[in-house]
C-alpha atoms as a PDB file:
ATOM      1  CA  UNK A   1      -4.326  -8.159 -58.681  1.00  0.00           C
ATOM      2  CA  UNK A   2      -5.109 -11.972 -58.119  1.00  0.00           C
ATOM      3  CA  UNK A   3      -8.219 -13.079 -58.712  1.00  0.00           C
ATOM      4  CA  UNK A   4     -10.027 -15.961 -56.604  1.00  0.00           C
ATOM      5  CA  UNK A   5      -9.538 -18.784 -58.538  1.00  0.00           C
ATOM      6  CA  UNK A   6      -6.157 -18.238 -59.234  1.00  0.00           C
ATOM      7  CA  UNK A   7      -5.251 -17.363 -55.622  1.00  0.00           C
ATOM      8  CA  UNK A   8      -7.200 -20.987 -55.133  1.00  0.00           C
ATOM      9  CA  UNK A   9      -4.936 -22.669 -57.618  1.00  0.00           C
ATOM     10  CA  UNK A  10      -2.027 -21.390 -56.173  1.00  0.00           C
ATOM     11  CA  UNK A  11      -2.838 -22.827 -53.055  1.00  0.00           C
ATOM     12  CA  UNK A  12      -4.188 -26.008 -54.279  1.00  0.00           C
ATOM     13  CA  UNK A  13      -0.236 -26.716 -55.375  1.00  0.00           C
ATOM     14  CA  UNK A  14       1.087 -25.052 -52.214  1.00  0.00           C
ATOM     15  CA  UNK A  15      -0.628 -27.797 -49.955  1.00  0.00           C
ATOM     16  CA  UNK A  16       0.050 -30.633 -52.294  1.00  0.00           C
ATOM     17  CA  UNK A  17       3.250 -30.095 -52.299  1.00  0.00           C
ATOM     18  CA  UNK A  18       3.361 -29.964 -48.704  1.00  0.00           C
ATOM     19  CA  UNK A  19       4.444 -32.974 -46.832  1.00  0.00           C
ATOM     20  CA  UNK A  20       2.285 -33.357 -43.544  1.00  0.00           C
ATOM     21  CA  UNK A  21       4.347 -35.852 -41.560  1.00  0.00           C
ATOM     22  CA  UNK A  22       7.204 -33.669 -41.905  1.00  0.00           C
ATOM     23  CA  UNK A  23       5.300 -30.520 -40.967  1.00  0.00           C
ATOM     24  CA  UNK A  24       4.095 -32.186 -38.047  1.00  0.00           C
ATOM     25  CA  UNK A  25       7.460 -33.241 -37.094  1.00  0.00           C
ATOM     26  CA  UNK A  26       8.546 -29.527 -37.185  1.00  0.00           C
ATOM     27  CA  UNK A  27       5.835 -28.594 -35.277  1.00  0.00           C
ATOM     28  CA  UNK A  28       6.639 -30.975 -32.193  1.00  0.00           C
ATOM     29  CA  UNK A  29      10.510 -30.154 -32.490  1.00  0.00           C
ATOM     30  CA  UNK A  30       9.530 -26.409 -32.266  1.00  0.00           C
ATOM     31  CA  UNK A  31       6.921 -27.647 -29.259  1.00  0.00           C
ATOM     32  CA  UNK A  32       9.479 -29.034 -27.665  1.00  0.00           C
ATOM     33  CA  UNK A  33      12.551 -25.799 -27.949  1.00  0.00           C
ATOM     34  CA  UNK A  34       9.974 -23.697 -26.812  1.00  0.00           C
ATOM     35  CA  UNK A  35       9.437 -25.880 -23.695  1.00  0.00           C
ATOM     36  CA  UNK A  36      13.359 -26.571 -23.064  1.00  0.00           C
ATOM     37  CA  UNK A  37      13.568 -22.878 -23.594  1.00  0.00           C
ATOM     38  CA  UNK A  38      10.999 -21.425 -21.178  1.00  0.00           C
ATOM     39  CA  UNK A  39      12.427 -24.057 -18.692  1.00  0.00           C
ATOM     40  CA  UNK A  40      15.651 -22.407 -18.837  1.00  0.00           C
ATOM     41  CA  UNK A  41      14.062 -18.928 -18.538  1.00  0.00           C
ATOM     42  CA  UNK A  42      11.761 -20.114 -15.553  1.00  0.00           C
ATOM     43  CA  UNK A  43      15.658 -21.746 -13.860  1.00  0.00           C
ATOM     44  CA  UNK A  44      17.150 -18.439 -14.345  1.00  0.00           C
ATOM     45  CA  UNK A  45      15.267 -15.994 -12.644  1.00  0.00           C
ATOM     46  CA  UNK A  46      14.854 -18.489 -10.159  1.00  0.00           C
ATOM     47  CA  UNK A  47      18.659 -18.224  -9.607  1.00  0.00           C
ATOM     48  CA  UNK A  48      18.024 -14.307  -9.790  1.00  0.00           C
ATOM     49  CA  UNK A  49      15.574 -14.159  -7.779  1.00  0.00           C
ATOM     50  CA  UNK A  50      17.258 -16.065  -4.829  1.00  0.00           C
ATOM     51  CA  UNK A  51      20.315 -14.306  -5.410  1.00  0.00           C
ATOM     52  CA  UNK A  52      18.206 -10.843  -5.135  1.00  0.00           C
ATOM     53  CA  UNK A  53      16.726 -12.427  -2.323  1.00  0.00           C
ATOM     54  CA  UNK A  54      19.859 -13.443  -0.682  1.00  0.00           C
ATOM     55  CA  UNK A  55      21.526  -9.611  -1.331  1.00  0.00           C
ATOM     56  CA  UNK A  56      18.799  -7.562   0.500  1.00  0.00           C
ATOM     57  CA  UNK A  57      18.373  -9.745   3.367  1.00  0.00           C
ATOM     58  CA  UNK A  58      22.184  -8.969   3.667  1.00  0.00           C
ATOM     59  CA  UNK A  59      21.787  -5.506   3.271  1.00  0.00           C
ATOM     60  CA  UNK A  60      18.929  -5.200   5.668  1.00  0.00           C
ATOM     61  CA  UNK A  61      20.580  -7.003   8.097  1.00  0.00           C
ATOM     62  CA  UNK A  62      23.672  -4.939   7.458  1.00  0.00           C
ATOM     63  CA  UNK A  63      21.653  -1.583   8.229  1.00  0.00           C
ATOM     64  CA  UNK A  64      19.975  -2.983  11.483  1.00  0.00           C
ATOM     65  CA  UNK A  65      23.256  -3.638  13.126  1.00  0.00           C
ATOM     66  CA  UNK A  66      24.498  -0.144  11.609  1.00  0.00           C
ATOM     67  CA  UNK A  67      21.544   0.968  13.288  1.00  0.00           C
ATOM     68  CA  UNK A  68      22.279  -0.661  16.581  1.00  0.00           C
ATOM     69  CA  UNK A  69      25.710  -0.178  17.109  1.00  0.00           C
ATOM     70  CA  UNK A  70      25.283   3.891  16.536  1.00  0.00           C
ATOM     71  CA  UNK A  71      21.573   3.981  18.171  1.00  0.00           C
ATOM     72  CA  UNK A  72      21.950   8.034  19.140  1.00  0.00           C
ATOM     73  CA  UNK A  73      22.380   9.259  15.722  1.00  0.00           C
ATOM     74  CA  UNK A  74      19.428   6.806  14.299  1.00  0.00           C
ATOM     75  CA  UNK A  75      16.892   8.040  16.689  1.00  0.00           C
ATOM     76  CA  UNK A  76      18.909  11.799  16.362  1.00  0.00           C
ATOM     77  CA  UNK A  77      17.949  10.731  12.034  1.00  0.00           C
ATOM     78  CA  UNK A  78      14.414   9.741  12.481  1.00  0.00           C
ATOM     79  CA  UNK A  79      13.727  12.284  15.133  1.00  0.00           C
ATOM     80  CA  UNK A  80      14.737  15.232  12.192  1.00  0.00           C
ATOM     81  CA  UNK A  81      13.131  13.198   9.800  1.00  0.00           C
ATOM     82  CA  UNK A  82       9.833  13.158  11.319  1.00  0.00           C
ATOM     83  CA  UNK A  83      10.536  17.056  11.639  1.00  0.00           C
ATOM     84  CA  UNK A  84      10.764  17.375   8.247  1.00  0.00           C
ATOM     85  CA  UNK A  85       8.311  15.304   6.701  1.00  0.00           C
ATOM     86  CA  UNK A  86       5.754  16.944   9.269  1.00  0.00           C
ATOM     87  CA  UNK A  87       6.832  20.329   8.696  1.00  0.00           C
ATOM     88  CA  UNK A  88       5.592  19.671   4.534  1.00  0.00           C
ATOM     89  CA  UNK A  89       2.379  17.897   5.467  1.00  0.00           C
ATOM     90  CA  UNK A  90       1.154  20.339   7.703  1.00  0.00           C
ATOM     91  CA  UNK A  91       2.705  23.122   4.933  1.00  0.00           C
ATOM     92  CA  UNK A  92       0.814  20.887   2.217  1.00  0.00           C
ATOM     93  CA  UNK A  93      -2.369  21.628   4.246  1.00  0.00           C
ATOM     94  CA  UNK A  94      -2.592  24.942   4.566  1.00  0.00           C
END
């Protein structure tokens, strides 16, 4: 086990030998990676994001004219769907 003042000692020497300038010029150069870096992150799901964006608008607009150009069988859909979902409410209720 170490005991306290040779655990003080020990660290006496360890921050002596420690050059502060340089430290502090790590410190900044890891400051500033970490901000180049969570730049980067914040640009790329901004890119992702859009491009998610971008997809489902697509798709959504894809469905609606889907929807309008066979309008019998969507209201035939949500006509039976209502059915359905009804049918297990008012069975949910009882």
């Amino acid at each position: 086990m170490l005991s306290w003042p040779r655990a003080e000692r020990k660290v006496s020497r360890l921050v002596s030998s420690v050059d502060l300038e340089d430290l502090h010029n790590q410190i900044d150069s890891l400051r500033s990676y970490v901000n180049e870096l969570a730049g980067s992150a914040g640009k790329s799901a901004s890119r992702g994001y859009g491009r998610a964006r971008d997809y489902a608008n697509e798709a959504a607009h894809e469905a609606e004219d889907l929807m309008k150009d066979n309008l019998a069988a969507s209201l035939v859909l949500a006509l039976g769907l209502g059915l359905v979902v009804g049918y297990f409410i008012r069975r949910g209720t009882e």
